[in-house]
N, C-alpha and C. Protein backbone atom coordinates (compact mmCIF):
# COMPACT_ATOMS: atom_id res chain seq x y z
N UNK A 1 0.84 -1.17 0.00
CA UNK A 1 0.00 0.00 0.00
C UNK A 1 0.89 1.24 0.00
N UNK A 2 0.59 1.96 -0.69
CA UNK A 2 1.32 3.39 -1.25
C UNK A 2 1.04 4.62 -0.23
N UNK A 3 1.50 5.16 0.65
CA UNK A 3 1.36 6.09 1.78
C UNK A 3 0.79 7.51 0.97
N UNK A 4 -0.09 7.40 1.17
CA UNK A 4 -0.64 8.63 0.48
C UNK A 4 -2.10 8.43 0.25
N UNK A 5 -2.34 7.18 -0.23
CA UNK A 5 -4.10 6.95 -0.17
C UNK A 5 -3.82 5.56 0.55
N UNK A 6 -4.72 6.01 1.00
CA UNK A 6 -4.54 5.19 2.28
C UNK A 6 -5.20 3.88 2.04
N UNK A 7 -5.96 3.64 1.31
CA UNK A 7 -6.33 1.82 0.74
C UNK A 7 -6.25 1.83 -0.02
N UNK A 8 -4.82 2.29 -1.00
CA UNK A 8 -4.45 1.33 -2.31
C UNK A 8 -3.59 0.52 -2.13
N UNK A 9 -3.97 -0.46 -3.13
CA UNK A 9 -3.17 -1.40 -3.13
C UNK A 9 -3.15 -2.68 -4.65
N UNK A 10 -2.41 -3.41 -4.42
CA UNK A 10 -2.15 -4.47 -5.87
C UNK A 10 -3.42 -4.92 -6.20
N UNK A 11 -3.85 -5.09 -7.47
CA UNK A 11 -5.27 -5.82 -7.27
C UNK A 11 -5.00 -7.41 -7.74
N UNK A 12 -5.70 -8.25 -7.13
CA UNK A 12 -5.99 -9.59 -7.19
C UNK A 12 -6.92 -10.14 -7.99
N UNK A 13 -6.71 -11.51 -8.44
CA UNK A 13 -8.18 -11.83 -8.71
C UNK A 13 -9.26 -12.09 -8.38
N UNK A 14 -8.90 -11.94 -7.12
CA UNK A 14 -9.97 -11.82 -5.99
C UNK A 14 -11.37 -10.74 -6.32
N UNK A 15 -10.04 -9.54 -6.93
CA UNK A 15 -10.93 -8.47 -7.08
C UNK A 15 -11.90 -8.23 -8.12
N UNK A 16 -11.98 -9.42 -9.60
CA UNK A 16 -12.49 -8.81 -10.41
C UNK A 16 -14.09 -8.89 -10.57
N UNK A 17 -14.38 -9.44 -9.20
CA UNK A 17 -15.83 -9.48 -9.28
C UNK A 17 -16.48 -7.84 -9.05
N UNK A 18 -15.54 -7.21 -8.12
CA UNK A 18 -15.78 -5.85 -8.30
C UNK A 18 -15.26 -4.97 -9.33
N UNK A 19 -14.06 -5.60 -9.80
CA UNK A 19 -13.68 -4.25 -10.88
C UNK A 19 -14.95 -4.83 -11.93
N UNK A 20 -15.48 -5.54 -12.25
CA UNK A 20 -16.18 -6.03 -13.28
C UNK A 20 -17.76 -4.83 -12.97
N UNK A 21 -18.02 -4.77 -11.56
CA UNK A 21 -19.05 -4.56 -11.57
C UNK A 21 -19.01 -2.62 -11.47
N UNK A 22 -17.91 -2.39 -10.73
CA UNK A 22 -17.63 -0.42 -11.24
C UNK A 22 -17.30 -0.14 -12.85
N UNK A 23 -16.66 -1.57 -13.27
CA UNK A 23 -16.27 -1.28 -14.99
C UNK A 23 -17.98 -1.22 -15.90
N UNK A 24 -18.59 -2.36 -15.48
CA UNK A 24 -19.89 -1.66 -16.36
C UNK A 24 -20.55 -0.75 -15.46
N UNK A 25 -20.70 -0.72 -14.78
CA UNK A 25 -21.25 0.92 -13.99
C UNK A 25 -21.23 2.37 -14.55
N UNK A 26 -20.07 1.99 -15.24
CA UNK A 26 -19.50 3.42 -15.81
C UNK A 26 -18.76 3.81 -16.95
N UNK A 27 -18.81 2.63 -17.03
CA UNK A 27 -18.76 2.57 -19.08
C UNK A 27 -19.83 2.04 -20.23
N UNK A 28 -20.45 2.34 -20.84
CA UNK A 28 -21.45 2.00 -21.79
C UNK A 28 -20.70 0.75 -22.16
N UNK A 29 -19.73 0.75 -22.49
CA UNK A 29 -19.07 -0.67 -23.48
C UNK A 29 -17.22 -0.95 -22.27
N UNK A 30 -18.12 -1.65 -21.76
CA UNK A 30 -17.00 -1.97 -20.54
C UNK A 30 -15.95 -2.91 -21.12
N UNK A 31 -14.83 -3.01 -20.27
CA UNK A 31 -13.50 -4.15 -20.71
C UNK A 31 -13.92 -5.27 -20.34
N UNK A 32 -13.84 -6.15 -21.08
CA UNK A 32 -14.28 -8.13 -20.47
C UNK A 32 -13.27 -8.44 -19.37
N UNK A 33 -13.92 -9.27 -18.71
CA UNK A 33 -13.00 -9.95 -17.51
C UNK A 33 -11.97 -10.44 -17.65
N UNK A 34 -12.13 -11.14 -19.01
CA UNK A 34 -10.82 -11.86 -19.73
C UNK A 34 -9.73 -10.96 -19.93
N UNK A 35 -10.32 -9.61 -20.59
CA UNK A 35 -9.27 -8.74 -20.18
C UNK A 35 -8.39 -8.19 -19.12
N UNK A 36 -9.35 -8.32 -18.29
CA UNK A 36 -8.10 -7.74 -16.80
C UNK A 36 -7.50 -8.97 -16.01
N UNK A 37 -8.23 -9.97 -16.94
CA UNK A 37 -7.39 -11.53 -16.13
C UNK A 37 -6.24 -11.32 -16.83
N UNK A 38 -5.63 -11.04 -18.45
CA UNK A 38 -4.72 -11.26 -19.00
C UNK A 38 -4.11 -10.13 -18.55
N UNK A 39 -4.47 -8.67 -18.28
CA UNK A 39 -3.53 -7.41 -17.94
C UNK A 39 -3.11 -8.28 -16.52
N UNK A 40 -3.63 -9.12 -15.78
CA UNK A 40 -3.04 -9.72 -13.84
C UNK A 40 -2.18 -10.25 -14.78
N UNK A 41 -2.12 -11.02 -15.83
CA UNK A 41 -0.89 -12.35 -15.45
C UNK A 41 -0.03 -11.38 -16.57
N UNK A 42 0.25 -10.44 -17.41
CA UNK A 42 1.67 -9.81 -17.85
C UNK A 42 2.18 -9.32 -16.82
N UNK A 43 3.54 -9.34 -16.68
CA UNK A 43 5.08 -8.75 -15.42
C UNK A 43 4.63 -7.38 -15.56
N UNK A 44 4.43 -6.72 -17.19
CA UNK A 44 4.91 -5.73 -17.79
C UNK A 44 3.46 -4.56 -17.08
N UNK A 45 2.79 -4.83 -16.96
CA UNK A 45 1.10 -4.51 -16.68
C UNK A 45 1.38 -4.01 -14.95
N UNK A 46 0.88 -3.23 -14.70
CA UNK A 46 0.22 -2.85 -13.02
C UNK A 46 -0.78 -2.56 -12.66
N UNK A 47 -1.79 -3.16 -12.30
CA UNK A 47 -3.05 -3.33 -11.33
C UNK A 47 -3.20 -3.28 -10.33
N UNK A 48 -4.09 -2.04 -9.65
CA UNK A 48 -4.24 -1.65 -8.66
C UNK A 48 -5.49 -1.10 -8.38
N UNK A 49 -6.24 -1.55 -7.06
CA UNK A 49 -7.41 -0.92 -6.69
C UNK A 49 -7.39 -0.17 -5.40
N UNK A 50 -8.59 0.56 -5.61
CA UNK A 50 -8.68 1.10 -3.71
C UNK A 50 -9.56 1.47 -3.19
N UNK A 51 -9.26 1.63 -2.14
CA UNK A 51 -11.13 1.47 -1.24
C UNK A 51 -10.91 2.47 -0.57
N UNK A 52 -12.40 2.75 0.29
CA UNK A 52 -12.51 3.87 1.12
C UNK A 52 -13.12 3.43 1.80
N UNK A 53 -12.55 3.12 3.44
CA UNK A 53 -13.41 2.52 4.51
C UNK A 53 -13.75 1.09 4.26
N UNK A 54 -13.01 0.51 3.74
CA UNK A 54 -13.30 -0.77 3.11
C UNK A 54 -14.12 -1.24 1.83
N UNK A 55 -14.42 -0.04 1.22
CA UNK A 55 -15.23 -0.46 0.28
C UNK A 55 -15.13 -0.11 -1.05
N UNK A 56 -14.63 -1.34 -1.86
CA UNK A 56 -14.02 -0.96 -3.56
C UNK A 56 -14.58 -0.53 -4.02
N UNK A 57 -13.71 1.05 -4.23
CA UNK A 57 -14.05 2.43 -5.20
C UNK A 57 -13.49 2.56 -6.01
N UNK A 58 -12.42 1.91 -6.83
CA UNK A 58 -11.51 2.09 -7.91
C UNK A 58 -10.60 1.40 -8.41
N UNK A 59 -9.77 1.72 -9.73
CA UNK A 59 -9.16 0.72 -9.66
C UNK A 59 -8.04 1.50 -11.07
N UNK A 60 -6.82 1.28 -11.45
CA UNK A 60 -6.37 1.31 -12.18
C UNK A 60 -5.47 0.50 -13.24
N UNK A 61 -5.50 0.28 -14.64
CA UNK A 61 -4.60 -0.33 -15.18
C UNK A 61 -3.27 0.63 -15.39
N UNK A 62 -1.95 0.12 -15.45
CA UNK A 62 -1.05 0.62 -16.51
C UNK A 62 -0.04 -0.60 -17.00
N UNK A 63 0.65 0.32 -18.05
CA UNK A 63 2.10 -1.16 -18.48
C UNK A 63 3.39 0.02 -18.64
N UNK A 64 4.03 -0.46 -18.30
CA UNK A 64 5.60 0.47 -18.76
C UNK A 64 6.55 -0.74 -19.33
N UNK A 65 7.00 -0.39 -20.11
CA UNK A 65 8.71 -0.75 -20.72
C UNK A 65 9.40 0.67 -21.56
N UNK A 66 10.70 0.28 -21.61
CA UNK A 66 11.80 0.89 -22.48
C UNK A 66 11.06 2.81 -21.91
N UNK A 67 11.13 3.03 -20.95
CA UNK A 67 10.55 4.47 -20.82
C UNK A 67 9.76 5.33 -20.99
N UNK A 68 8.24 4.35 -21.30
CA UNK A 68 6.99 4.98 -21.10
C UNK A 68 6.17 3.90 -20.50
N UNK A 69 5.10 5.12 -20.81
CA UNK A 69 4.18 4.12 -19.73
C UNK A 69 2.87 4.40 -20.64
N UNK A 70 1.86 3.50 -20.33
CA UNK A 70 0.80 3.81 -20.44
C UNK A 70 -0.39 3.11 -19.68
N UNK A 71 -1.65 4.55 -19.31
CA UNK A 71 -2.49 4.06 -18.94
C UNK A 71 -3.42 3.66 -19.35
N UNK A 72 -3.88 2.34 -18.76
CA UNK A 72 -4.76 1.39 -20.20
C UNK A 72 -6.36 1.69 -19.48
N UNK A 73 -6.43 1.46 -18.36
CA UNK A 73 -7.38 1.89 -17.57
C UNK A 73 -7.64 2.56 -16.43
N UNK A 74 -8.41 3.63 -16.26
CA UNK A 74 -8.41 4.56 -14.93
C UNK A 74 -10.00 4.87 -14.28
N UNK A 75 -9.95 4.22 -13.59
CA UNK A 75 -11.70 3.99 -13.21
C UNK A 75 -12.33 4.03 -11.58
N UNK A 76 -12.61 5.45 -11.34
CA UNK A 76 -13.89 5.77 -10.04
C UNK A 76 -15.38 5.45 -9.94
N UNK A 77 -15.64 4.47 -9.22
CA UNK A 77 -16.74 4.26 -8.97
C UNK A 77 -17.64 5.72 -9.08
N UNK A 78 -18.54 4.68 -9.80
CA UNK A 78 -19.68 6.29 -10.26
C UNK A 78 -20.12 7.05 -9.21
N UNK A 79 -19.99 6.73 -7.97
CA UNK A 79 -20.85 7.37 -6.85
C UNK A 79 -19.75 8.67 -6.35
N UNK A 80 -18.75 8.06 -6.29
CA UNK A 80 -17.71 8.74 -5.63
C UNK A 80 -17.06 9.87 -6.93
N UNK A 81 -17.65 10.10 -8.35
CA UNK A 81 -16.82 10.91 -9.00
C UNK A 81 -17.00 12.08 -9.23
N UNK A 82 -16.16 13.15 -9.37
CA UNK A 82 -16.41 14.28 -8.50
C UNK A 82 -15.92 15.09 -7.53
N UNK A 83 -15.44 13.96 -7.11
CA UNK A 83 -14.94 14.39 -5.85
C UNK A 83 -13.32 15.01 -5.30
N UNK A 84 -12.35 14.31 -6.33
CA UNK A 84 -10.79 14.60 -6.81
C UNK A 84 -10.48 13.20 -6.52
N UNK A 85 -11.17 12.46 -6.73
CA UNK A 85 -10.90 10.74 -6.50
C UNK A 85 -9.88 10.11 -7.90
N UNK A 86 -10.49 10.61 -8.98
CA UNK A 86 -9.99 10.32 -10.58
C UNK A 86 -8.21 11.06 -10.27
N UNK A 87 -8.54 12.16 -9.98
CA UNK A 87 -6.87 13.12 -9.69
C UNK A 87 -5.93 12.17 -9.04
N UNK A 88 -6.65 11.57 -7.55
CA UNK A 88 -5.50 10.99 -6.82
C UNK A 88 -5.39 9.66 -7.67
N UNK A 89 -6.15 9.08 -8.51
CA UNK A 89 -5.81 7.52 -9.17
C UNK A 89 -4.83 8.05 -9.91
N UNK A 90 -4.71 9.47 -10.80
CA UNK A 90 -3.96 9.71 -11.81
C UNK A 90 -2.58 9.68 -10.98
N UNK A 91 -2.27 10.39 -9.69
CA UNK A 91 -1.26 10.95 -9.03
C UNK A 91 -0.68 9.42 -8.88
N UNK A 92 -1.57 8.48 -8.44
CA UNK A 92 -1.14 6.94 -8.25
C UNK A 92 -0.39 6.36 -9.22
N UNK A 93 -1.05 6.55 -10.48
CA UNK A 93 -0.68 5.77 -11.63
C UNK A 93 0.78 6.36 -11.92
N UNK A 94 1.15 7.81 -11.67
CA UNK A 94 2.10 8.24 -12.43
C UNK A 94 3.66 7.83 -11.17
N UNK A 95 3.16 7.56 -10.37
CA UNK A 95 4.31 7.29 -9.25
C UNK A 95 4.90 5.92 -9.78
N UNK A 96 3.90 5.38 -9.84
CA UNK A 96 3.98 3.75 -9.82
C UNK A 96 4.76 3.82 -11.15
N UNK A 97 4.37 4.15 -12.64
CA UNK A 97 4.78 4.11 -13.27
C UNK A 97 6.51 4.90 -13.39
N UNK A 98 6.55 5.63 -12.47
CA UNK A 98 8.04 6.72 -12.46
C UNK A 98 8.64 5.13 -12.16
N UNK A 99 8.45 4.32 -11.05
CA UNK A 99 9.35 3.42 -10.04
C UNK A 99 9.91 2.32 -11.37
N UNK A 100 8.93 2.49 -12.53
CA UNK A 100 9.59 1.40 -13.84
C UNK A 100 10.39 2.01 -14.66
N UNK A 101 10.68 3.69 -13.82
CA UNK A 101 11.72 4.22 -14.88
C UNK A 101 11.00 4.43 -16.25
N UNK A 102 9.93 5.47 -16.41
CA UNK A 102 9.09 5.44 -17.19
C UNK A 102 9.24 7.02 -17.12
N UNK A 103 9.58 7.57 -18.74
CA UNK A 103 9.79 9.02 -18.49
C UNK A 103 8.47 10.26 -18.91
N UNK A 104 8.08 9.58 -19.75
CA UNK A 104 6.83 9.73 -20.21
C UNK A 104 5.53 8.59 -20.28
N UNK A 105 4.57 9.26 -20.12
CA UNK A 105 3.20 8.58 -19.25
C UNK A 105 2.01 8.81 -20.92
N UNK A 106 1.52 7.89 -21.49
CA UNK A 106 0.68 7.93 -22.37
C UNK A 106 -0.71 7.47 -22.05
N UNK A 107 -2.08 7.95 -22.66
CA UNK A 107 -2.86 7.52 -22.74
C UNK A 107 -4.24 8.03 -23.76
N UNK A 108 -5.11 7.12 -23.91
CA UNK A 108 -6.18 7.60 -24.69
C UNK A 108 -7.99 8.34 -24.36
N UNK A 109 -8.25 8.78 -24.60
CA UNK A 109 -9.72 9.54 -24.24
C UNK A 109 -10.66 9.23 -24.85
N UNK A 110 -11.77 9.57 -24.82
CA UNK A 110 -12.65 9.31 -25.71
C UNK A 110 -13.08 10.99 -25.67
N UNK A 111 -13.72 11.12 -27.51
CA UNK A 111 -13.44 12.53 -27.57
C UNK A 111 -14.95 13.03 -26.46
N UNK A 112 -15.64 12.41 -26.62
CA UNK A 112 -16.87 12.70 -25.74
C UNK A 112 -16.62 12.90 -23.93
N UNK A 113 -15.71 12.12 -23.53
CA UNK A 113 -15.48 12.19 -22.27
C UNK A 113 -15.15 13.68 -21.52
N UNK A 114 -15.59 14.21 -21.28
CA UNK A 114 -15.11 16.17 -21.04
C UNK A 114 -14.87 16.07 -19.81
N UNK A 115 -15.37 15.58 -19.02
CA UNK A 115 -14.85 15.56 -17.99
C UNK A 115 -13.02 15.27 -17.63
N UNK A 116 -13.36 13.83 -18.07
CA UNK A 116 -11.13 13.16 -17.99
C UNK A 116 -10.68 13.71 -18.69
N UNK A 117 -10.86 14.15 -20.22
CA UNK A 117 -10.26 15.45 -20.93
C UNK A 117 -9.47 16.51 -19.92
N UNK A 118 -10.67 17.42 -18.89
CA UNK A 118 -10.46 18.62 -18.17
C UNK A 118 -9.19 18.03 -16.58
N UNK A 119 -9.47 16.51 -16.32
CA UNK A 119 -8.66 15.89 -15.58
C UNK A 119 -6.95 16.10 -15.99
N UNK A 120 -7.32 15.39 -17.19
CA UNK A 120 -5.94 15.12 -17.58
C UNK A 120 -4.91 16.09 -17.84
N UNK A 121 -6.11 17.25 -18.79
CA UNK A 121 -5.10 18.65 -19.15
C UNK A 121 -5.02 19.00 -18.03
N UNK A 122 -5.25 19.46 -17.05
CA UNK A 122 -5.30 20.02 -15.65
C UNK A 122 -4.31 19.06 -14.86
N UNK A 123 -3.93 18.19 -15.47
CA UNK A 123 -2.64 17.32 -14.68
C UNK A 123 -1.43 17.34 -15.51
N UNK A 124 -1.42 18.42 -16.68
CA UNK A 124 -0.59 18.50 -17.69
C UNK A 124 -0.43 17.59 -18.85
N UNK A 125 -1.69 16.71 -18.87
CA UNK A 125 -0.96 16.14 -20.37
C UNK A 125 -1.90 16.93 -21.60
N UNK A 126 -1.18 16.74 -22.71
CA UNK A 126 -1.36 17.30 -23.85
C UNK A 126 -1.76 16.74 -25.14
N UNK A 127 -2.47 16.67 -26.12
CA UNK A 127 -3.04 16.24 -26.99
C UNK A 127 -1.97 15.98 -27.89
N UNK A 128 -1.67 14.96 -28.40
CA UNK A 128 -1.06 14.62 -29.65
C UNK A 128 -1.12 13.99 -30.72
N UNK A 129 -2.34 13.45 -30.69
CA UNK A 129 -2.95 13.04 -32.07
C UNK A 129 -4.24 12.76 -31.56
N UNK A 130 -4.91 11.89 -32.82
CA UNK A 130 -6.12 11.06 -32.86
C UNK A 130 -5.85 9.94 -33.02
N UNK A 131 -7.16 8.77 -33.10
CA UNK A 131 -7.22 7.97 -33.27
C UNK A 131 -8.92 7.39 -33.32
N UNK A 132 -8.63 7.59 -35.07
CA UNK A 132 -10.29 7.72 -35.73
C UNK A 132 -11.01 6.06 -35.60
N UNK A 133 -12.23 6.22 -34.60
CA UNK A 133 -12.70 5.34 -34.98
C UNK A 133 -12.21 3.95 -33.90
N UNK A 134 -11.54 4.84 -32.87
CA UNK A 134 -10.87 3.73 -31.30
C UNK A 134 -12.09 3.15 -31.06
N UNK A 135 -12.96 3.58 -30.13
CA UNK A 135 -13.70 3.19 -29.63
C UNK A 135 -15.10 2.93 -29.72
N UNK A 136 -15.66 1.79 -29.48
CA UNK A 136 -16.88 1.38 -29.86
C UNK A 136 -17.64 2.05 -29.25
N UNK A 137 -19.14 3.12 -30.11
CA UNK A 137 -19.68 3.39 -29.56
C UNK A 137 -21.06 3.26 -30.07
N UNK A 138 -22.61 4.37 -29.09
CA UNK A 138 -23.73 4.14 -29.85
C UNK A 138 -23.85 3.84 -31.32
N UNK A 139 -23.44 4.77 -31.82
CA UNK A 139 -23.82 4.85 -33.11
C UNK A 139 -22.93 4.71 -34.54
N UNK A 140 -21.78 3.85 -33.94
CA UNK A 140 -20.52 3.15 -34.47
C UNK A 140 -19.54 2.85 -34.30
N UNK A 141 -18.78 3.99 -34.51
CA UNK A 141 -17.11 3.87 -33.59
C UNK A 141 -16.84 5.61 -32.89
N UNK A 142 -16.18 5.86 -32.08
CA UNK A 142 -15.63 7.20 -31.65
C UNK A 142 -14.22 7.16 -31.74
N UNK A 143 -14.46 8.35 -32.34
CA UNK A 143 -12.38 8.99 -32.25
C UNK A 143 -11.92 8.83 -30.25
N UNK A 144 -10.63 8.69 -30.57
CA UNK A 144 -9.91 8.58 -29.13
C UNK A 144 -8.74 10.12 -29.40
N UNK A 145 -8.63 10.59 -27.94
CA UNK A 145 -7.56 11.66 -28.37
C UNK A 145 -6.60 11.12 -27.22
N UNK A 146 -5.45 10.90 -28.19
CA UNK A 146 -4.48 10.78 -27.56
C UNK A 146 -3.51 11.53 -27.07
N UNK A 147 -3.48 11.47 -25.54
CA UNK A 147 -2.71 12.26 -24.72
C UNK A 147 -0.92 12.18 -23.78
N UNK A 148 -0.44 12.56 -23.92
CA UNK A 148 1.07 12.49 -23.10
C UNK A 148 1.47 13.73 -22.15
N UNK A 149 2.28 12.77 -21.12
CA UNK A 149 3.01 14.15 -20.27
C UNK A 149 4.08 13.01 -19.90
N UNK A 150 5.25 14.58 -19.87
CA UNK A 150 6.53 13.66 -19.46
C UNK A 150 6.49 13.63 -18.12
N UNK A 151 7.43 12.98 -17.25
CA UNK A 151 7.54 13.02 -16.10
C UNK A 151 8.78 13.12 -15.47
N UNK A 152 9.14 13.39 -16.61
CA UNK A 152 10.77 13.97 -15.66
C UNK A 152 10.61 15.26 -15.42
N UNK A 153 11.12 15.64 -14.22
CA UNK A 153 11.17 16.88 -13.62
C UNK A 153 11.99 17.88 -13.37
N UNK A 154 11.74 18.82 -13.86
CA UNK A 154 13.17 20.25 -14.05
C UNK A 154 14.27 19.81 -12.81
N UNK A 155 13.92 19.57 -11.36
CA UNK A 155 14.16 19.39 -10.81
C UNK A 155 15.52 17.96 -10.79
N UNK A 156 15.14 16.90 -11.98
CA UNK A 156 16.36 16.25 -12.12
C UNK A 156 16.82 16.15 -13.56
N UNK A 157 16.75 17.61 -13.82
CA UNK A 157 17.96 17.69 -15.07
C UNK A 157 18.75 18.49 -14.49
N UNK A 158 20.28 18.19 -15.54
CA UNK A 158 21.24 18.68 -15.28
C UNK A 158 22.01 20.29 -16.07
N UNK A 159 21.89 20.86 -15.46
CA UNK A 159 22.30 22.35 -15.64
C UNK A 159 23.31 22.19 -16.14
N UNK A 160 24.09 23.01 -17.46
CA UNK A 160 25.46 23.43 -17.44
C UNK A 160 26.08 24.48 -17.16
């Protein structure tokens, strides 16, 4: 558990009866189980959920190699969002991912989502392309906007 939120921690498969049930809660076209069984068993993958008072409110995917990272999934129980709950998963994800030596942090949006849009820019990442036609939606497919922020910090570069 990561000192800072105070019930996160690794997620199990224990857990996916709940990530299954906040994942369709709050996505129209949720990730299959099969999916977060195969993100548990890659090295490369990090899964993590967390609770409040004992009770599973969240949960995040990421993967890092060769010096990035990306987040595959970032998900607050619908009740609790709102609140700066999504902020501290982001603050989570990007630590965890620094510890794999990961210099830059990637991920995708959906262009409809305005809310994690206003999250993400507001946590500094920045738009750098599209991607026409990512995600399955009502009325066919939706563009994804793809976003990055580095994470190295002024603080450890070297001056001449």
């Amino acid at each position: 558990m990561r000192k800072g939120l105070q019930y996160f921690r690794k997620m199990t498969a224990s857990d996916l009866d709940d990530v299954m049930l906040v994942e369709t809660m709050a996505y129209p076209f949720p990730w299959s189980q099969k999916l977060f069984e195969d993100c548990l068993a890659k090295p490369s993958y990090s899964c993590w959920v967390f609770e409040l008072e004992g009770v599973f409110s969240g949960y995040l995917i990421s993967s890092s190699a060769a010096g990035e990272a990306h987040i595959l999934n970032l998900c607050v129980h619908p009740d609790l969002q709102g609140q700066g709950w999504g902020r501290k998963l982001l603050e989570e994800a990007e630590w965890i991912v620094k510890q794999y030596r990961a210099e830059t942090c990637f991920l995708e949006v959906r262009v409809s989502n305005v809310v994690a849009i206003h999250l993400y820019e507001s946590s500094g990442y920045n738009e750098i392309g599209r991607r026409k036609k990512y995600y399955p939606a009502e009325k066919g497919r939706e563009d994804a906007i793809v976003m990055a922020k580095s994470l190295i910090s002024n603080d450890n570069l070297f001056s001449a």
